[in-house]
C-alpha atoms as a PDB file:
ATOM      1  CA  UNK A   1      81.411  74.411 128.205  1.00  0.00           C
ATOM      2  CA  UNK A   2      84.160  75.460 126.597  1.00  0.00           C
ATOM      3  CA  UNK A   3      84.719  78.518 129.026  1.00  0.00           C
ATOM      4  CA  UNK A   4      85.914  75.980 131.870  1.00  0.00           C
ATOM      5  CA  UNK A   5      89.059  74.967 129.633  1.00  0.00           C
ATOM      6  CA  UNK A   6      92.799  75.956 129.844  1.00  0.00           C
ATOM      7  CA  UNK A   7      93.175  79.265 127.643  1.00  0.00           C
ATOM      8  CA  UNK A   8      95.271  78.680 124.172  1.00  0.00           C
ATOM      9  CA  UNK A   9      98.491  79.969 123.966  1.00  0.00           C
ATOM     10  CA  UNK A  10      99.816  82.161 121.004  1.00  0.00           C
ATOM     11  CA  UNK A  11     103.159  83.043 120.855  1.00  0.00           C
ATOM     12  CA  UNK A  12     104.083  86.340 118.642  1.00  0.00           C
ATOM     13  CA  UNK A  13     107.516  87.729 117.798  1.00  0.00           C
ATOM     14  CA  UNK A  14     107.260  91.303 116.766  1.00  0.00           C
ATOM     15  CA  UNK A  15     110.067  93.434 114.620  1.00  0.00           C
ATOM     16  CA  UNK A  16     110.220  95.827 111.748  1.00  0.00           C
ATOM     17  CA  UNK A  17     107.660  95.394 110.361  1.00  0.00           C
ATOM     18  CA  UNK A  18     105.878  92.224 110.774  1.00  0.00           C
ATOM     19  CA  UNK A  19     104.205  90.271 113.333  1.00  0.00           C
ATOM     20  CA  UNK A  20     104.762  86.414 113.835  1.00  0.00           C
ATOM     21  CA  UNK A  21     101.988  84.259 115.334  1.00  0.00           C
ATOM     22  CA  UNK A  22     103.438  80.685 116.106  1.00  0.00           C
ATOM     23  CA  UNK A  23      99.914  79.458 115.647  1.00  0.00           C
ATOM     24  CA  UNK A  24      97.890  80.571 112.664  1.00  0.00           C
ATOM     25  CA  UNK A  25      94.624  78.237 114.120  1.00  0.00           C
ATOM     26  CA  UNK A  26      93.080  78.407 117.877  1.00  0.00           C
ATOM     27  CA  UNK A  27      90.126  76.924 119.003  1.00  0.00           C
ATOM     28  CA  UNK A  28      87.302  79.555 120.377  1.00  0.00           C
ATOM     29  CA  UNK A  29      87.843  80.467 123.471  1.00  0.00           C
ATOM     30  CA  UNK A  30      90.247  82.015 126.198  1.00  0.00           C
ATOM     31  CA  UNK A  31      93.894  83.277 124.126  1.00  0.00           C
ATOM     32  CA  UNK A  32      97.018  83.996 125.968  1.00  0.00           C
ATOM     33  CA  UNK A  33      99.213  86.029 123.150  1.00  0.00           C
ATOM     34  CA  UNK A  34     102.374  85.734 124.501  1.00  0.00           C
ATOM     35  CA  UNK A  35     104.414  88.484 122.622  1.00  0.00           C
ATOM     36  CA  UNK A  36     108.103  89.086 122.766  1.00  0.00           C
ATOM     37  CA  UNK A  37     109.650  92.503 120.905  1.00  0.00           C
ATOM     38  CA  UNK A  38     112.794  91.506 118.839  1.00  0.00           C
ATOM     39  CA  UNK A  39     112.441  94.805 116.768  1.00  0.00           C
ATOM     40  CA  UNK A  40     114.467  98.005 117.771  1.00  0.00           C
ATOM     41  CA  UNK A  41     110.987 100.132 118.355  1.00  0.00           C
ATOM     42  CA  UNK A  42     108.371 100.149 121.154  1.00  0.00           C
ATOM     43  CA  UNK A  43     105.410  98.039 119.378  1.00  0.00           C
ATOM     44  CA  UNK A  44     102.142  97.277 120.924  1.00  0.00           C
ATOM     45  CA  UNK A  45      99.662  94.585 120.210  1.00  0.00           C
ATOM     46  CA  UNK A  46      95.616  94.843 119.544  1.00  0.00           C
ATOM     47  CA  UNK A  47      93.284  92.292 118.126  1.00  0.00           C
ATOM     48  CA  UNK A  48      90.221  92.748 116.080  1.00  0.00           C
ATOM     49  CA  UNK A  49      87.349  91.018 115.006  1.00  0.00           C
ATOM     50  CA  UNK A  50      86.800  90.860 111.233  1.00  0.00           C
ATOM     51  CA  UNK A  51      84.453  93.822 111.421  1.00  0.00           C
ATOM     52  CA  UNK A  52      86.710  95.836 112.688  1.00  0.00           C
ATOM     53  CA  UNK A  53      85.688  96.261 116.540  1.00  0.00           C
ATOM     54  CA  UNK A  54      89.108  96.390 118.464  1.00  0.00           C
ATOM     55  CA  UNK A  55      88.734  93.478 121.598  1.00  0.00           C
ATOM     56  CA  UNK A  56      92.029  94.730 123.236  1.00  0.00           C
ATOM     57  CA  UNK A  57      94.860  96.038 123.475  1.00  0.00           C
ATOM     58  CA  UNK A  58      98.590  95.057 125.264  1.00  0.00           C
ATOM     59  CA  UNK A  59     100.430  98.356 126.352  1.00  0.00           C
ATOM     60  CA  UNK A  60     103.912  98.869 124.530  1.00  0.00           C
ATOM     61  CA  UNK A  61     106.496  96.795 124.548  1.00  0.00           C
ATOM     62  CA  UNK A  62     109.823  97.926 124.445  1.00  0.00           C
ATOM     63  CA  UNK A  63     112.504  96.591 122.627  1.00  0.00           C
ATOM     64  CA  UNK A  64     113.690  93.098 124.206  1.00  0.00           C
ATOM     65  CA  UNK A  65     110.334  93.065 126.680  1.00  0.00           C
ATOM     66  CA  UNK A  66     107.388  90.897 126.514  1.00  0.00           C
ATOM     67  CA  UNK A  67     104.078  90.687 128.037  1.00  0.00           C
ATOM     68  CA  UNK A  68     100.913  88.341 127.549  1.00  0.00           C
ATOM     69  CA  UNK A  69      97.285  89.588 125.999  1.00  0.00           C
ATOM     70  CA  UNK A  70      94.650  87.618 127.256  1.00  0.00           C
ATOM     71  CA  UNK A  71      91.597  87.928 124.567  1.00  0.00           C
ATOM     72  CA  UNK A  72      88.408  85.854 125.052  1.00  0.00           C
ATOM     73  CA  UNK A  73      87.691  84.797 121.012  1.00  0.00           C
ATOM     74  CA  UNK A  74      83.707  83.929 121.563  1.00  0.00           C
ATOM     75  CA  UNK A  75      83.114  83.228 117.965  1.00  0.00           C
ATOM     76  CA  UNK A  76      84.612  81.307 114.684  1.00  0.00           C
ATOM     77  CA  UNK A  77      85.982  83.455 112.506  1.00  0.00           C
ATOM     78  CA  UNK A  78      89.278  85.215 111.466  1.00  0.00           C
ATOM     79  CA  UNK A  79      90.945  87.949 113.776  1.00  0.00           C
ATOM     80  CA  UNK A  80      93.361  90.806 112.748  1.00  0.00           C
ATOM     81  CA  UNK A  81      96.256  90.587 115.249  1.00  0.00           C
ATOM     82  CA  UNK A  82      98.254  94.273 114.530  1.00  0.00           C
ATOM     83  CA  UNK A  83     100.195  96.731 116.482  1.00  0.00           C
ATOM     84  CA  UNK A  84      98.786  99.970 116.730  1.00  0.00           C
ATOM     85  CA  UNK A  85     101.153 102.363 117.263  1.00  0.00           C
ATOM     86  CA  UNK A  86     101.611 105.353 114.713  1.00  0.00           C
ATOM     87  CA  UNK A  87     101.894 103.584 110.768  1.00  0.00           C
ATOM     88  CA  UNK A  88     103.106 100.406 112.074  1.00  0.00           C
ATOM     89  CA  UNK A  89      99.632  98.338 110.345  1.00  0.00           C
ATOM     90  CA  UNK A  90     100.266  99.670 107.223  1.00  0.00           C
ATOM     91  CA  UNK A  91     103.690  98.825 107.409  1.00  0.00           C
ATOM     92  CA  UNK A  92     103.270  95.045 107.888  1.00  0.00           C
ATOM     93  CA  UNK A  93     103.137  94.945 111.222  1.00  0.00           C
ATOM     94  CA  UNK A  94      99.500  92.525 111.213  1.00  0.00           C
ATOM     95  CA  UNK A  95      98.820  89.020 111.353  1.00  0.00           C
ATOM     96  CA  UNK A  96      95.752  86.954 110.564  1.00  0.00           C
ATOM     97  CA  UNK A  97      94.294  84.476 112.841  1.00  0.00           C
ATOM     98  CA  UNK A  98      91.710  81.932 112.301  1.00  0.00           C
ATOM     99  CA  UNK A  99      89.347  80.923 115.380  1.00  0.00           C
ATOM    100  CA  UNK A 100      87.659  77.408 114.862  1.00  0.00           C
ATOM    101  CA  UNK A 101      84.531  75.966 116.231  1.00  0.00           C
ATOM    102  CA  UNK A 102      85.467  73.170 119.536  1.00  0.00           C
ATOM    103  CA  UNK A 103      85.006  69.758 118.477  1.00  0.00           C
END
């Protein structure tokens, strides 16, 4: 089952105001978002299904830091990768990603 395989790894660059995800297309299952702050603000980073339900959240980075989310993505689908600190969404700071079935 797909469970027993090596988690995917996502890298993400995060500034004013935008989010980078150095893969728009994972497979379902274990993701390792490997995130790295370039901006000059603390930014966090959350994941949500298309419904809205947030799966989890990485603590604050702060400027220069990174830090790895590890999501499990159970189902195909598109996910809303953001930061959730104060207006930082609705400033750009999201990124879609698109889960496939395993082949």
């Amino acid at each position: 089952m797909w469970a027993d395989l090596p988690p995917t790894p996502v890298g993400v660059g995060e500034r004013e105001w935008r989010i980078a995800l150095y893969r728009s297309h994972v497979p379902v299952g274990v993701v390792h978002f490997n995130a790295r702050n370039f901006g000059e603000d603390g930014h966090d980073l959350s994941v949500r299904t298309a419904r809205g339900k947030v799966l989890k959240t990485l603590p604050e980075l702060k400027p220069g830091s990174t830090g790895t989310l590890r999501v499990r993505l159970r189902k195909p689908g598109r996910y809303v990768v953001f930061c959730s600190l104060a207006d930082h969404e609705a400033r750009g700071m999201r990124a879609v990603l698109r889960v496939k079935r395993r082949r």
